[in-house]
Protein backbone atom coordinates (compact mmCIF):
# COMPACT_ATOMS: atom_id res chain seq x y z
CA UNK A 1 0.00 0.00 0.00
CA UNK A 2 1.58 3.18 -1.29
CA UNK A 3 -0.92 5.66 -1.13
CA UNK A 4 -2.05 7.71 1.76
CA UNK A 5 -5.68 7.21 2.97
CA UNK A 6 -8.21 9.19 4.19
CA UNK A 7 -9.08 8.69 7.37
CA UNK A 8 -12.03 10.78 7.23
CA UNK A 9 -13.55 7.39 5.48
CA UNK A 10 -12.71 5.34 8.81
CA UNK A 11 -13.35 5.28 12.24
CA UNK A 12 -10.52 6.70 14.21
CA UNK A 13 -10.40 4.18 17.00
CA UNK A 14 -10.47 1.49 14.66
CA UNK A 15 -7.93 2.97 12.91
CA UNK A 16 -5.75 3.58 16.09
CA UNK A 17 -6.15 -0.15 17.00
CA UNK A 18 -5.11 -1.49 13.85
CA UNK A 19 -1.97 0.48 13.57
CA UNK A 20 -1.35 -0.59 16.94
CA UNK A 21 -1.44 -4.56 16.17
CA UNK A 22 0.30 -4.15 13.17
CA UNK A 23 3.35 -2.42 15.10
CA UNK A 24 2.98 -5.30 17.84
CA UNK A 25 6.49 -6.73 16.45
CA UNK A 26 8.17 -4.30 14.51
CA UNK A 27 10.71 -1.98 15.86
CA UNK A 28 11.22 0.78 17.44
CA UNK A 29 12.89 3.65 15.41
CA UNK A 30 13.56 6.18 18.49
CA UNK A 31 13.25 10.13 16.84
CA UNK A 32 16.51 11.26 16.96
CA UNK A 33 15.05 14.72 17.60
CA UNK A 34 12.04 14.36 19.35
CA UNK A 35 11.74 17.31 20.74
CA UNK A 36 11.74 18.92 17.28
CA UNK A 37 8.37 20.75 16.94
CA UNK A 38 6.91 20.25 13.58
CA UNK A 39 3.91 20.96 11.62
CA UNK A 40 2.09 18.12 10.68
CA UNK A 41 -0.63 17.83 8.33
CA UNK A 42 -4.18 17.29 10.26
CA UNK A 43 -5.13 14.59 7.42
CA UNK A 44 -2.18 12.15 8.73
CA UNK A 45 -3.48 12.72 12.57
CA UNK A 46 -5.99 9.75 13.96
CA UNK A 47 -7.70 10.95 16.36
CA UNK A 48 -10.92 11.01 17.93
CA UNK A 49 -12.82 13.05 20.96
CA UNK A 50 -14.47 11.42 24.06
CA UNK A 51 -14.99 14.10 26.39
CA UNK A 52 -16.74 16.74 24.88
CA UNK A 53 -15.96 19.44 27.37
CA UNK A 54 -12.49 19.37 26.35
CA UNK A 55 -13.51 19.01 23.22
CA UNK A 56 -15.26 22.42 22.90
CA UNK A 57 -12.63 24.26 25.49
CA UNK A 58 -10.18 23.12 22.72
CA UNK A 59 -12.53 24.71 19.84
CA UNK A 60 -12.78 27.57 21.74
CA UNK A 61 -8.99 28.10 22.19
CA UNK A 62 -8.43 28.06 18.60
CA UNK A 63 -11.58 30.76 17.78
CA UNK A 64 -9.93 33.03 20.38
CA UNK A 65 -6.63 32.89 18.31
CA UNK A 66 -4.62 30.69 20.65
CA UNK A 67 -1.92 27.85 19.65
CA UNK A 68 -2.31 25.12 20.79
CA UNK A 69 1.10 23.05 22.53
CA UNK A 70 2.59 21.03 20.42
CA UNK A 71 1.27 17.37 20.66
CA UNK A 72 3.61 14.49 21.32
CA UNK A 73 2.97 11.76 18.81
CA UNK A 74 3.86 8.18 17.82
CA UNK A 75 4.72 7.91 13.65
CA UNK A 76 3.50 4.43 11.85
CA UNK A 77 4.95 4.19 8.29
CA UNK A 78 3.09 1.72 5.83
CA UNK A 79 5.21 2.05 2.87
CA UNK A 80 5.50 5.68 1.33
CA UNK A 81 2.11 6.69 3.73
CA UNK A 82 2.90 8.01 7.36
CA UNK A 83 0.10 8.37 9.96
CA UNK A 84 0.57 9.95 13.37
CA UNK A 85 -1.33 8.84 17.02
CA UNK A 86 -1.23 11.33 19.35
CA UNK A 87 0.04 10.30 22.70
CA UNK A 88 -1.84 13.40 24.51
CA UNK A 89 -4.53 16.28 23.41
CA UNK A 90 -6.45 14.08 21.29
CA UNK A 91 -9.45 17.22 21.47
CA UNK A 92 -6.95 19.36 20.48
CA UNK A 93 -6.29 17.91 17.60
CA UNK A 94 -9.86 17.06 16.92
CA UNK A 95 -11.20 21.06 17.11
CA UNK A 96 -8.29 21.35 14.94
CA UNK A 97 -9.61 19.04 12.21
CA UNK A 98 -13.33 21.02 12.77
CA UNK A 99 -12.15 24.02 12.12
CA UNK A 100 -10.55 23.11 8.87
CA UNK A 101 -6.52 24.02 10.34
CA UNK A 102 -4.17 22.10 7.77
CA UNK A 103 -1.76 21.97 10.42
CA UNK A 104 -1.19 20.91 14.05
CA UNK A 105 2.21 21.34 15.75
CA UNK A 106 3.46 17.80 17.01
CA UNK A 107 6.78 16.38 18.29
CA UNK A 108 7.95 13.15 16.57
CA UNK A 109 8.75 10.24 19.38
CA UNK A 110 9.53 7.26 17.18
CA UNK A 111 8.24 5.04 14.13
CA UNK A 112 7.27 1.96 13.75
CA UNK A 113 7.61 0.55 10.04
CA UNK A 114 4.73 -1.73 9.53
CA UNK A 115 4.75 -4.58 7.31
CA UNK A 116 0.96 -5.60 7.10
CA UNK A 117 1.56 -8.30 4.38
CA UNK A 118 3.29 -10.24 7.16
CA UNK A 119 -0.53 -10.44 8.78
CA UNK A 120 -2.92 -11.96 7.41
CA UNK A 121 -7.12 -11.72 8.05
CA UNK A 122 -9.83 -14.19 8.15
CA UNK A 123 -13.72 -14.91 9.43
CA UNK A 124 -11.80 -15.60 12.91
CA UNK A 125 -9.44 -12.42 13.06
CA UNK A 126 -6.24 -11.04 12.34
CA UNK A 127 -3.40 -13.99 12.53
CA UNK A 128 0.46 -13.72 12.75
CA UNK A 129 3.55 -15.84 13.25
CA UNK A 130 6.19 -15.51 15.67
CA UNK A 131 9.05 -17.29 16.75
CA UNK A 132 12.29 -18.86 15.20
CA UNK A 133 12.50 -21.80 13.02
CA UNK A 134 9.67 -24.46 12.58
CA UNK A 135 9.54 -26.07 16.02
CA UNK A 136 9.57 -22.91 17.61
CA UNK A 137 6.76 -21.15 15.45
CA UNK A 138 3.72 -19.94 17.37
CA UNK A 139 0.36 -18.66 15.86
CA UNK A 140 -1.83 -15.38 17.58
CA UNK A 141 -4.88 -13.99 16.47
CA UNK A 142 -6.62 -11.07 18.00
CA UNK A 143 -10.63 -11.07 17.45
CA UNK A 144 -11.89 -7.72 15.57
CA UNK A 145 -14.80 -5.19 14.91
CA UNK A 146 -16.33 -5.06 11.26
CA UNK A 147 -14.40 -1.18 11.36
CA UNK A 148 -11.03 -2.36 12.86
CA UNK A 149 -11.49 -5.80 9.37
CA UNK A 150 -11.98 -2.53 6.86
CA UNK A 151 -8.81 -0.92 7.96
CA UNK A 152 -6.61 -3.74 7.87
CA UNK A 153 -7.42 -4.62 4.48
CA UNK A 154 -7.21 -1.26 3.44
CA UNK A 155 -3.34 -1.03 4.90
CA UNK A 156 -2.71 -4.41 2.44
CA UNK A 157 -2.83 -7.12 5.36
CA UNK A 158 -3.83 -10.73 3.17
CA UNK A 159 -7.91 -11.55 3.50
CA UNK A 160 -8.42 -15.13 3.23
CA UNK A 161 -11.83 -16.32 3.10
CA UNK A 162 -11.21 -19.77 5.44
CA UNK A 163 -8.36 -21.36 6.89
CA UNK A 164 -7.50 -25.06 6.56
């Protein structure tokens, strides 16, 4: 998957969950300058509100004029697409998006590079492999919401219709 895609056609915590299986065994790539502040584009930012009041207190900010801090935020790389999970100030970033702002200011902490062919999805869930060598080989699934199945395939992890 080499194109970037728009998360306004998915739901953000479904989207935040699958990036977050599909890192499960990658590594780490520590920003060597995390405390860089950047501006990062809004459409490359899941997020999602759940408390309203902070919510509209962030909206509100951003009317009066006021910047917001810069957010600290996790990078996942799925070949030339990056998206960014915020690690605080999810409202923030979400009056942000409401207000049309192309930009938020963030602070890179790391990437993961994720490899979704390695994963592949069935009726069941979302299956990998981990281990070294046949006898040592062991198989995981985690179980999944219709939203969180529509994401994955959409990142390019393998849909099988059964398993043997």
């Amino acid at each position: 998957m080499e194109d970037q895609l728009d998360l306004a056609q998915y739901e953000a915590p479904a989207f935040s969950r699958a990036l977050g299986l599909l890192s499960r065994f990658e590594e780490w790539e520590e920003e060597p300058s995390k405390n860089l502040v950047r501006a990062l584009s809004t459409s490359q930012i899941v997020s999602y509100t759940y408390k309203p009041y902070r919510f509209f207190r962030a909206v509100e900010l951003i009317q009066r004029g006021v910047t917001l801090p810069a957010v600290e935020m996790v990078r996942y790389v799925v070949g030339e697409a990056a998206y960014y999970v915020p690690s605080e100030d999810w409202h923030g970033i979400e009056a942000a998006k409401t207000l049309k702002l192309q930009t938020v200011l963030g602070k890179v902490a790391g990437t993961y590079r994720l490899k979704p062919a390695r994963y592949y999805l069935d009726p069941l869930g979302l299956w990998w492999l981990t281990g070294q060598g046949l006898d040592e080989l062991r198989e995981h699934h985690a179980r999944l919401s219709q939203a969180e199945r529509q994401v994955l395939t959409a990142l390019g992890v393998i849909t099988l219709a059964t398993r043997q």
